[in-house]
C-alpha atoms as a PDB file:
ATOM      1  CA  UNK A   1       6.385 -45.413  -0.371  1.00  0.00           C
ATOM      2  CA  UNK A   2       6.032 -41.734   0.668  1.00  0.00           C
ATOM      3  CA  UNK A   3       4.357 -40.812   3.357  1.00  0.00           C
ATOM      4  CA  UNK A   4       1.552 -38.165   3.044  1.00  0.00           C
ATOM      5  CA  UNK A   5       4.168 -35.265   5.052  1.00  0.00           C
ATOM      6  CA  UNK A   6       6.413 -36.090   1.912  1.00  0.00           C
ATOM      7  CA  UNK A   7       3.626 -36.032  -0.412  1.00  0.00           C
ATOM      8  CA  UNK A   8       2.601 -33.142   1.225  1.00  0.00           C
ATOM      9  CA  UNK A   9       6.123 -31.134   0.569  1.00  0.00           C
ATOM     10  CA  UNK A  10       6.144 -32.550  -2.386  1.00  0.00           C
ATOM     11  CA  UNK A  11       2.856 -30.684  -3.613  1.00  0.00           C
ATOM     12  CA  UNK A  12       4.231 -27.565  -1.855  1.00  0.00           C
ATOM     13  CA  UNK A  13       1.411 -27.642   0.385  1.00  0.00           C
ATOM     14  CA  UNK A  14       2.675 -25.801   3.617  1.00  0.00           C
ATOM     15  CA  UNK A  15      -0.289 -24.791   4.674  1.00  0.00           C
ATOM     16  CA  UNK A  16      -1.517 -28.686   5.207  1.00  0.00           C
ATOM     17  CA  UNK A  17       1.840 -30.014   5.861  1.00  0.00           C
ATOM     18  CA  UNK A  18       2.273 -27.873   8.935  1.00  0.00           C
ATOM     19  CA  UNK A  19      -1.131 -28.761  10.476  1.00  0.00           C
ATOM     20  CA  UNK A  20      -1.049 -32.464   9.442  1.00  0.00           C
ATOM     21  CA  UNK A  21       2.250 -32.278  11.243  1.00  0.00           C
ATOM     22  CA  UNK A  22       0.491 -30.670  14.441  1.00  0.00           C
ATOM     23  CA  UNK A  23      -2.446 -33.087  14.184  1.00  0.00           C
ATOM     24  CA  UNK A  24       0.145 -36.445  14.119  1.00  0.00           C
ATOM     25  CA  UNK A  25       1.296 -35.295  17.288  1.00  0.00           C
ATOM     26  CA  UNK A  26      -1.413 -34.053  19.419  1.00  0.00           C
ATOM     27  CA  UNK A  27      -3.128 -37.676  17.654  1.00  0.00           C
ATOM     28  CA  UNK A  28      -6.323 -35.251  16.591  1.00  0.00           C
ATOM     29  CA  UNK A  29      -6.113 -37.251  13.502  1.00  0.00           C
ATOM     30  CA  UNK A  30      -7.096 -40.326  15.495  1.00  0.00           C
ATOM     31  CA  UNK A  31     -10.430 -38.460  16.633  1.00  0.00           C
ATOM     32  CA  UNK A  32     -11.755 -36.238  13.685  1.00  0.00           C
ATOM     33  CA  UNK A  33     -13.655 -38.005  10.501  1.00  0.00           C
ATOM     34  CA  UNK A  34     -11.990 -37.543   7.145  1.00  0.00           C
ATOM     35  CA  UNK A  35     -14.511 -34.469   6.543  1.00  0.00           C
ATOM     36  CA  UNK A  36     -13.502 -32.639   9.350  1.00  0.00           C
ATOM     37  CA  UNK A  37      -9.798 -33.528   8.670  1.00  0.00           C
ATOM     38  CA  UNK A  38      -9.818 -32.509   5.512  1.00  0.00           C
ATOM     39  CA  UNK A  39     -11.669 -29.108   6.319  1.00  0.00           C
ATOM     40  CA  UNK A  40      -8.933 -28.653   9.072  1.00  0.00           C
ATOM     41  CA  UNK A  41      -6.487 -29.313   6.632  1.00  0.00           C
ATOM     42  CA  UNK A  42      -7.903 -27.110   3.500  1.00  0.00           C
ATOM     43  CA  UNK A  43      -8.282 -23.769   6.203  1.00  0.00           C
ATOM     44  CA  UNK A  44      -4.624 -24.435   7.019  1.00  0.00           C
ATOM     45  CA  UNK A  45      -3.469 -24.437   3.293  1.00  0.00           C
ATOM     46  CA  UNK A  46      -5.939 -21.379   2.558  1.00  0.00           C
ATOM     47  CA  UNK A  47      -4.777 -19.378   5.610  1.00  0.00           C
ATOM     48  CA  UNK A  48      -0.658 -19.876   4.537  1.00  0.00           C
ATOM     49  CA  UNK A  49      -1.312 -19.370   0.894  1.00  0.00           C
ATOM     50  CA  UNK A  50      -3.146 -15.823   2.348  1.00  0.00           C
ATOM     51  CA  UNK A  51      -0.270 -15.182   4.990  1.00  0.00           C
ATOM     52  CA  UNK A  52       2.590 -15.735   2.380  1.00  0.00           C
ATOM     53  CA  UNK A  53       0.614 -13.414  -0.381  1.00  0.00           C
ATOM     54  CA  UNK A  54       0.246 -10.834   2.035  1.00  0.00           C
ATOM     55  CA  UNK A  55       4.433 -11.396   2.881  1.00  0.00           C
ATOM     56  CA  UNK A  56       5.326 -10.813  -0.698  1.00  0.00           C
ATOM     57  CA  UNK A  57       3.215  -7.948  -1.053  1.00  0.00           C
ATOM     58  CA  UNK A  58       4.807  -6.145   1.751  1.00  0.00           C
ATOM     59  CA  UNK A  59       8.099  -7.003   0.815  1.00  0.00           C
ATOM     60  CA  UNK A  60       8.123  -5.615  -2.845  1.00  0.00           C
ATOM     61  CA  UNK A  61       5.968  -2.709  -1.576  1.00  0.00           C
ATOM     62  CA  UNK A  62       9.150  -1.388   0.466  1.00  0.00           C
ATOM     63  CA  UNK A  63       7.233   0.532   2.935  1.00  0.00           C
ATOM     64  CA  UNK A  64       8.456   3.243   5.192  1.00  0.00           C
ATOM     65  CA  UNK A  65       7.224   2.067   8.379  1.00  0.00           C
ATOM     66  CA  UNK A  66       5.903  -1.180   9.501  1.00  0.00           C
ATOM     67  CA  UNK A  67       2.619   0.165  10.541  1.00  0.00           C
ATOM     68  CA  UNK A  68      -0.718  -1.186  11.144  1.00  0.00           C
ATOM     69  CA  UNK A  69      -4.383   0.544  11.131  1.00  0.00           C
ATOM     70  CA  UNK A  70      -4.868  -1.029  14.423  1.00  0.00           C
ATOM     71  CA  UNK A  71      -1.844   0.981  15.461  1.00  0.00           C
ATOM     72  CA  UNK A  72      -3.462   4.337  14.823  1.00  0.00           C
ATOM     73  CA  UNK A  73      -4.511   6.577  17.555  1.00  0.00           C
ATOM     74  CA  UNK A  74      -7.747   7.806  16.410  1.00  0.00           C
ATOM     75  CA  UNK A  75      -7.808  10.843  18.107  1.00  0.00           C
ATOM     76  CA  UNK A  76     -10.116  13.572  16.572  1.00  0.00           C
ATOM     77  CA  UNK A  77      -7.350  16.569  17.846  1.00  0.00           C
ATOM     78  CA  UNK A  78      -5.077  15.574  15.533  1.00  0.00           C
ATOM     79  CA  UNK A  79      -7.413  15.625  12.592  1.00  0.00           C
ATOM     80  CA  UNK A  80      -8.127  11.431  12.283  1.00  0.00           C
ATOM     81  CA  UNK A  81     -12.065  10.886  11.584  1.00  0.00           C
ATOM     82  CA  UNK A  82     -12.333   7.022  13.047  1.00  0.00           C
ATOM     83  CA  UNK A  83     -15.460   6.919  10.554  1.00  0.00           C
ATOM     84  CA  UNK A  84     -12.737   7.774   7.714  1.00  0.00           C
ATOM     85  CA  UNK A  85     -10.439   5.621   8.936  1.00  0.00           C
ATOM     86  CA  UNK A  86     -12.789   2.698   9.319  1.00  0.00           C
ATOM     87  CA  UNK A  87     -14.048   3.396   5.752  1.00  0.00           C
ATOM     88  CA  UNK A  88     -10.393   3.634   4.194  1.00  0.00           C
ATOM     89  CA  UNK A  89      -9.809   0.511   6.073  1.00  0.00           C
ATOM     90  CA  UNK A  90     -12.282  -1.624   4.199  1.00  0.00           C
ATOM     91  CA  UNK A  91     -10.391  -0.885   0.853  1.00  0.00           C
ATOM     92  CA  UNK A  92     -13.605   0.595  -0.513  1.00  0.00           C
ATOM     93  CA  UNK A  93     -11.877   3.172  -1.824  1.00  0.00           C
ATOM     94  CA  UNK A  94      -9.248   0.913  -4.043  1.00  0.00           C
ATOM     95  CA  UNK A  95     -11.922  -1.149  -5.132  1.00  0.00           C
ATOM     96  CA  UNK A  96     -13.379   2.981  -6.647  1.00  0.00           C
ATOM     97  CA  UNK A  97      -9.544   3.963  -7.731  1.00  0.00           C
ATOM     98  CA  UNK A  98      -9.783   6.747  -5.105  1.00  0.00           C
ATOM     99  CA  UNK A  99      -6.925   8.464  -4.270  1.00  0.00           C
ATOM    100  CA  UNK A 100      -6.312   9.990  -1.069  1.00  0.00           C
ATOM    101  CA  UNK A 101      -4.227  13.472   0.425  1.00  0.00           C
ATOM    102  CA  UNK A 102      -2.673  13.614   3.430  1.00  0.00           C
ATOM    103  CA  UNK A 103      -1.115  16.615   4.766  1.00  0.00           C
ATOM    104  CA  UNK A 104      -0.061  17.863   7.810  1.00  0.00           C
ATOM    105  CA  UNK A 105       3.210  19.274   9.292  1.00  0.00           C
ATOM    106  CA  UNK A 106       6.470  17.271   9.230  1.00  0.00           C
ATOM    107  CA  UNK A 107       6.752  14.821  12.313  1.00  0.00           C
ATOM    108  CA  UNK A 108       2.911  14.643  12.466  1.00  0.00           C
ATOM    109  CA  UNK A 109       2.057  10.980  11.411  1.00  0.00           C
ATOM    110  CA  UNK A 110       1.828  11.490   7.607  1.00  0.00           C
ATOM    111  CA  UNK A 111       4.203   8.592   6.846  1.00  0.00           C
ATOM    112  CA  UNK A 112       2.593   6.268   9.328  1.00  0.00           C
ATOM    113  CA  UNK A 113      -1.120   6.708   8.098  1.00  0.00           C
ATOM    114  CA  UNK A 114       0.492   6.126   4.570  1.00  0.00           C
ATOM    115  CA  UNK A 115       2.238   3.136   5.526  1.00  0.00           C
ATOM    116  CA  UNK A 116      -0.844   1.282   7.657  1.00  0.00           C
ATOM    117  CA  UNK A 117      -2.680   2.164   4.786  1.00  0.00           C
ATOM    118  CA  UNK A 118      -0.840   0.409   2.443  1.00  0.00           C
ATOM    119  CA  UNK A 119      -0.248  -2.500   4.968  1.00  0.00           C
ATOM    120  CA  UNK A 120      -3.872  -2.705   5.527  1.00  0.00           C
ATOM    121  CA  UNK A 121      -4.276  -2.879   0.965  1.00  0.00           C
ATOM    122  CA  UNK A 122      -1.435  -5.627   1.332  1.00  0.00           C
ATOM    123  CA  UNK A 123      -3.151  -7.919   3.799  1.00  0.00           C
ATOM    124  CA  UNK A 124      -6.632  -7.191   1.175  1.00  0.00           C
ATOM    125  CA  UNK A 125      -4.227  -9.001  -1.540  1.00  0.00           C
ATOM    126  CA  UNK A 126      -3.899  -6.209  -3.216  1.00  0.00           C
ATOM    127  CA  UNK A 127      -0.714  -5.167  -5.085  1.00  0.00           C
ATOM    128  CA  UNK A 128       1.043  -1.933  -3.425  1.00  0.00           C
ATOM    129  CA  UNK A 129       3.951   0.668  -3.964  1.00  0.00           C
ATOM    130  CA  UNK A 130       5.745   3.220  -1.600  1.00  0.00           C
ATOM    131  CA  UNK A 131       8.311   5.662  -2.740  1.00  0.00           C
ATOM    132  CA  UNK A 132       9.525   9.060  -1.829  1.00  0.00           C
ATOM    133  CA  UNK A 133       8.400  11.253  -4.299  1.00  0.00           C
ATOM    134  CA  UNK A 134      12.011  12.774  -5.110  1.00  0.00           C
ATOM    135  CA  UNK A 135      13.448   9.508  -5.376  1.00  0.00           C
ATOM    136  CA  UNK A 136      10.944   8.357  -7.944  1.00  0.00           C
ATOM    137  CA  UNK A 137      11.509  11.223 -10.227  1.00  0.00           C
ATOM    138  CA  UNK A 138      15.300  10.577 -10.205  1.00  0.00           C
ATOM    139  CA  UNK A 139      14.258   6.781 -10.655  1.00  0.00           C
ATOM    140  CA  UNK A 140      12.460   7.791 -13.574  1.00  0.00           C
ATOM    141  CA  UNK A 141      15.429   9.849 -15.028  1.00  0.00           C
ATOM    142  CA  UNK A 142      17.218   6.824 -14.785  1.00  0.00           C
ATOM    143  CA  UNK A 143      14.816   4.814 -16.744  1.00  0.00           C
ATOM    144  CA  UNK A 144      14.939   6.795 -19.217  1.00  0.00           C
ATOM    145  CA  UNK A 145      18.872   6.354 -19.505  1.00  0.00           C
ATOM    146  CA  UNK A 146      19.247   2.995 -19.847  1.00  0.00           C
ATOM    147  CA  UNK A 147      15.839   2.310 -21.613  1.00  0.00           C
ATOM    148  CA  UNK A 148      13.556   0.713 -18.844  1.00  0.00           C
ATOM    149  CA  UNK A 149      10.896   3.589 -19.337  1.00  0.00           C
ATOM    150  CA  UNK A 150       7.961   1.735 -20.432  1.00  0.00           C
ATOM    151  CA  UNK A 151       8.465  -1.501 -18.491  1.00  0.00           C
ATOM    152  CA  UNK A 152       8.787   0.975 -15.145  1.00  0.00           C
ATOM    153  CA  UNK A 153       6.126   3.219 -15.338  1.00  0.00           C
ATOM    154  CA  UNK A 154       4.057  -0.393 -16.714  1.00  0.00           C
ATOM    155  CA  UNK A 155       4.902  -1.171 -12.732  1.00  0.00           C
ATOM    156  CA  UNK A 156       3.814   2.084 -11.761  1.00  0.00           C
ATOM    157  CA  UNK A 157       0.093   1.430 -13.357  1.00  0.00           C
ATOM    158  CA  UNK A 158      -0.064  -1.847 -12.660  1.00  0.00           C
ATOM    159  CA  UNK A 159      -0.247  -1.357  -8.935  1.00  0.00           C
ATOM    160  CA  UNK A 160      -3.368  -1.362  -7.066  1.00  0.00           C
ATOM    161  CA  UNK A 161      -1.852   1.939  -4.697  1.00  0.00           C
ATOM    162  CA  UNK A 162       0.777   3.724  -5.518  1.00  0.00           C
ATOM    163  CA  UNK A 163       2.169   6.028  -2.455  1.00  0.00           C
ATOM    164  CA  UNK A 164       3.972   8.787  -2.765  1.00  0.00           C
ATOM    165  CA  UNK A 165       5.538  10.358   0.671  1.00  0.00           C
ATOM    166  CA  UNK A 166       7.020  13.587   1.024  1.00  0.00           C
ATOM    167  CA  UNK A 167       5.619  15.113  -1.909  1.00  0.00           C
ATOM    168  CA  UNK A 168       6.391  18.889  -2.744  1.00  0.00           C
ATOM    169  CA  UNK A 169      10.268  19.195  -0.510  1.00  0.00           C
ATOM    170  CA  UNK A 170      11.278  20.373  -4.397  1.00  0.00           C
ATOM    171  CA  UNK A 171      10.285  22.215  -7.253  1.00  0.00           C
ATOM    172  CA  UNK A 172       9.508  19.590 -10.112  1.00  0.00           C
ATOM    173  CA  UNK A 173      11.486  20.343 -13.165  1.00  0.00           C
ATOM    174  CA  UNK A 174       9.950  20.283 -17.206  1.00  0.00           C
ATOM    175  CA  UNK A 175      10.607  16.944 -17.238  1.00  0.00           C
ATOM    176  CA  UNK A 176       9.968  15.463 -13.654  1.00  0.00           C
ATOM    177  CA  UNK A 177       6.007  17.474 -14.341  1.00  0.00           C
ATOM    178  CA  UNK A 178       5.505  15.493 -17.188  1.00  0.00           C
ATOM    179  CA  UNK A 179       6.524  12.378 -15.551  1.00  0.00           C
ATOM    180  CA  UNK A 180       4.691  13.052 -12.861  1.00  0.00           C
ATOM    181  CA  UNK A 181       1.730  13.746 -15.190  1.00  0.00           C
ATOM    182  CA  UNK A 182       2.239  10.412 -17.184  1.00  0.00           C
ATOM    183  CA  UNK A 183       1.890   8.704 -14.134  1.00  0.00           C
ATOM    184  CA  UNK A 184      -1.593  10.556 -12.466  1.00  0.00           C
ATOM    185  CA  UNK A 185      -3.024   9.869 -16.501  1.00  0.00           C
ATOM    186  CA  UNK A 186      -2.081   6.015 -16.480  1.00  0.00           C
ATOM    187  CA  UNK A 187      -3.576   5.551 -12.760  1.00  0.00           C
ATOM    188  CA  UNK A 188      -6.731   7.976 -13.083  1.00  0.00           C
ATOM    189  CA  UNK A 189     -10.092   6.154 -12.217  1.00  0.00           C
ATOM    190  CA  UNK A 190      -8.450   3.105 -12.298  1.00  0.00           C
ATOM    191  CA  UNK A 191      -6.344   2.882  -9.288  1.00  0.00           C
ATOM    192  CA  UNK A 192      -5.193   4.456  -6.389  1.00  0.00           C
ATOM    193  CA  UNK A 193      -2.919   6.916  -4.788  1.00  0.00           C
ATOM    194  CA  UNK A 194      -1.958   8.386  -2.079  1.00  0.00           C
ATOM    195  CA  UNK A 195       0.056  11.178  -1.867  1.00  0.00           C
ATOM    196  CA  UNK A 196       1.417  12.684   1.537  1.00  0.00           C
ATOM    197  CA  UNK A 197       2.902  16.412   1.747  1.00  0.00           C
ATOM    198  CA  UNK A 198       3.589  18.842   4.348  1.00  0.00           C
ATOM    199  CA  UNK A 199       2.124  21.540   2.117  1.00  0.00           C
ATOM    200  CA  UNK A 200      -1.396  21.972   1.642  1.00  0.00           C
ATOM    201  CA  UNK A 201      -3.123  20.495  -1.711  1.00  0.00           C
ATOM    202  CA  UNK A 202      -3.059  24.893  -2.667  1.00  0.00           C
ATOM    203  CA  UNK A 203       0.043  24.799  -2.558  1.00  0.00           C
ATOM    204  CA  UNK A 204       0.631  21.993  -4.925  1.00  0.00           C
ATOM    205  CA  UNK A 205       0.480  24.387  -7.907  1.00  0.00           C
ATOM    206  CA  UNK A 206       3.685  26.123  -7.285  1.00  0.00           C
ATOM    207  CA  UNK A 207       5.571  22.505  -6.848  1.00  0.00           C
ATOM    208  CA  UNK A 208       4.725  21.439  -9.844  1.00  0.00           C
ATOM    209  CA  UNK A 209       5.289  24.597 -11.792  1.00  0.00           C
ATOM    210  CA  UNK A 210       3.351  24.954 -15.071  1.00  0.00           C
ATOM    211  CA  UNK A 211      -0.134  26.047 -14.340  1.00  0.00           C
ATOM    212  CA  UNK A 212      -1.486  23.613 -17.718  1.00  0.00           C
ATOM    213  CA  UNK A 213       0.026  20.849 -15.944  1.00  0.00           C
ATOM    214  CA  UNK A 214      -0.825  21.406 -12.239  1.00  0.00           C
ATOM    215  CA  UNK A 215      -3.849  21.953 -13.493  1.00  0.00           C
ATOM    216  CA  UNK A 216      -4.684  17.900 -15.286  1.00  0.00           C
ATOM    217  CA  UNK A 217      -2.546  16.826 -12.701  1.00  0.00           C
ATOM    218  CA  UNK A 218      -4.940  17.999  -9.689  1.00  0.00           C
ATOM    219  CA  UNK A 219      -7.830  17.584 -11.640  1.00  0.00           C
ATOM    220  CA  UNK A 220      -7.612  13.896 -11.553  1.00  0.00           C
ATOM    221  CA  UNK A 221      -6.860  13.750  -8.412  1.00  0.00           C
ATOM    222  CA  UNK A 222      -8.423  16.862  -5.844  1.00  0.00           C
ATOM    223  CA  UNK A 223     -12.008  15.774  -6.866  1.00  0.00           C
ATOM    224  CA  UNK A 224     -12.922  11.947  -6.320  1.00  0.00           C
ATOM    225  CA  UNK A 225     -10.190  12.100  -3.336  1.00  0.00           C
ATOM    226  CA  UNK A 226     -10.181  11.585   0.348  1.00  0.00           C
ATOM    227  CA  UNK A 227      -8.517  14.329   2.303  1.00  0.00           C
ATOM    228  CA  UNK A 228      -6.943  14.048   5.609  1.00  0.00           C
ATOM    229  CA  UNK A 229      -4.861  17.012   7.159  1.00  0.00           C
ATOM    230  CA  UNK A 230      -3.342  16.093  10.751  1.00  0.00           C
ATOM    231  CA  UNK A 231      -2.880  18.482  12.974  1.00  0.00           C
ATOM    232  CA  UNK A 232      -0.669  19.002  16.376  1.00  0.00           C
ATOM    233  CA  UNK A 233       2.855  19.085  17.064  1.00  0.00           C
ATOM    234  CA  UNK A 234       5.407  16.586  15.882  1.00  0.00           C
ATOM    235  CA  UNK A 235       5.171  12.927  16.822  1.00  0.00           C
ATOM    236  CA  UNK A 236       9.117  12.656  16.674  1.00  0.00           C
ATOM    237  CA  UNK A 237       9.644  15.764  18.704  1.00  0.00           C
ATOM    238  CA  UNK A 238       7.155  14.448  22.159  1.00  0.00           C
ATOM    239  CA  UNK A 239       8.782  11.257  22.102  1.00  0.00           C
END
């Protein structure tokens, strides 16, 4: 006959495995009822179900940094609001499909902020994505080649923030705008984005070339966004 660990694997219940385990041998089993065993028990399985989620999510989100919100020094010098930060913390803003813009000079924490960010949306369940801008265009040319289009930039809506780092380090070519612009359209008051340059969001016009085009493109994202522009020397450079 198995026993209930076996049982227990068997069901692919970590979560209650692992504290049933923990309760045989401290013998806490012994002294709750089978109410306040089971509720020990449930909150085990709920809590490892929550941890693992929030594992997979990081891991296919491929961030930058392994950063954290509660990692951020909120210091008002280097342009970082803590109500702002508090507020984009909450996930308020992905449950709106609010984008956000961070700029700032290189070195100055852009990639960090982006990256606890999308941690923080991770550990919230929800579904995240981080690429370098220049890379994703070329991953989209590529797409396109061997005939994964559709089923990519399906990914690319699908995901509840989409990051994009080091935005505007190159000119975007005819097709790489209208990629770009595909992409903004499928995501617009739906989900969100955040998009991190060293150039400020003026400047944005000339990197994407075609005035039409910068034009939807910003339009869907300038006006319902959250803008953060950090200031001071580089981070990389003091330390």
């Amino acid at each position: 006959m198995s026993t209930i660990e076996d049982q227990l694997t068997q069901l692919r219940l970590n979560g209650m495995h692992n504290s049933w385990k923990a309760m045989v041998e401290t013998r806490q089993h012994h002294e709750l009822s089978f109410g306040e065993g089971l509720e020990v028990l449930l909150q085990a399985e709920a809590e490892d179900r929550t941890h693992r989620r929030f594992e997979r999510l990081k891991k296919g989100a491929q961030f930058r940094y392994q950063a954290s919100v509660e990692e951020l020094s909120l210091d008002s010098s280097r342009g970082l609001n803590k109500t702002q930060i508090t507020e984009l913390a909450s996930g308020s803003y992905l449950k709106k499909g609010e984008s956000i813009l961070l700029t700032g000079a290189t070195g100055c924490g852009k990639s960090f902020l982006a990256s606890a960010l999308g941690h923080q949306a991770c550990s919230q369940g929800y579904k995240v994505l981080y690429y370098n801008t220049q890379k994703l265009m070329m991953k989209t040319k590529m797409t396109r080649i061997d005939g994964s289009f559709l089923k990519f930039f399906d990914k690319l809506a699908k995901a509840n923030l989409l990051i994009l780092d080091d935005f505007g380090l190159a000119h975007l070519d005819g097709k790489q705008q209208m990629d770009l612009m595909e992409i903004i359209e499928d995501r617009h008051g739906r989900s969100s984005t955040i998009i991190a340059s060293q150039l400020p969001v003026g400047s944005w016009y000339d990197i994407i070339g075609e005035a039409s085009i910068a034009d939807a493109i910003l339009d869907r994202l300038v006006h319902t966004s959250h803008r953060i522009e950090l200031k001071g020397e580089s981070l990389r450079k003091k330390l």
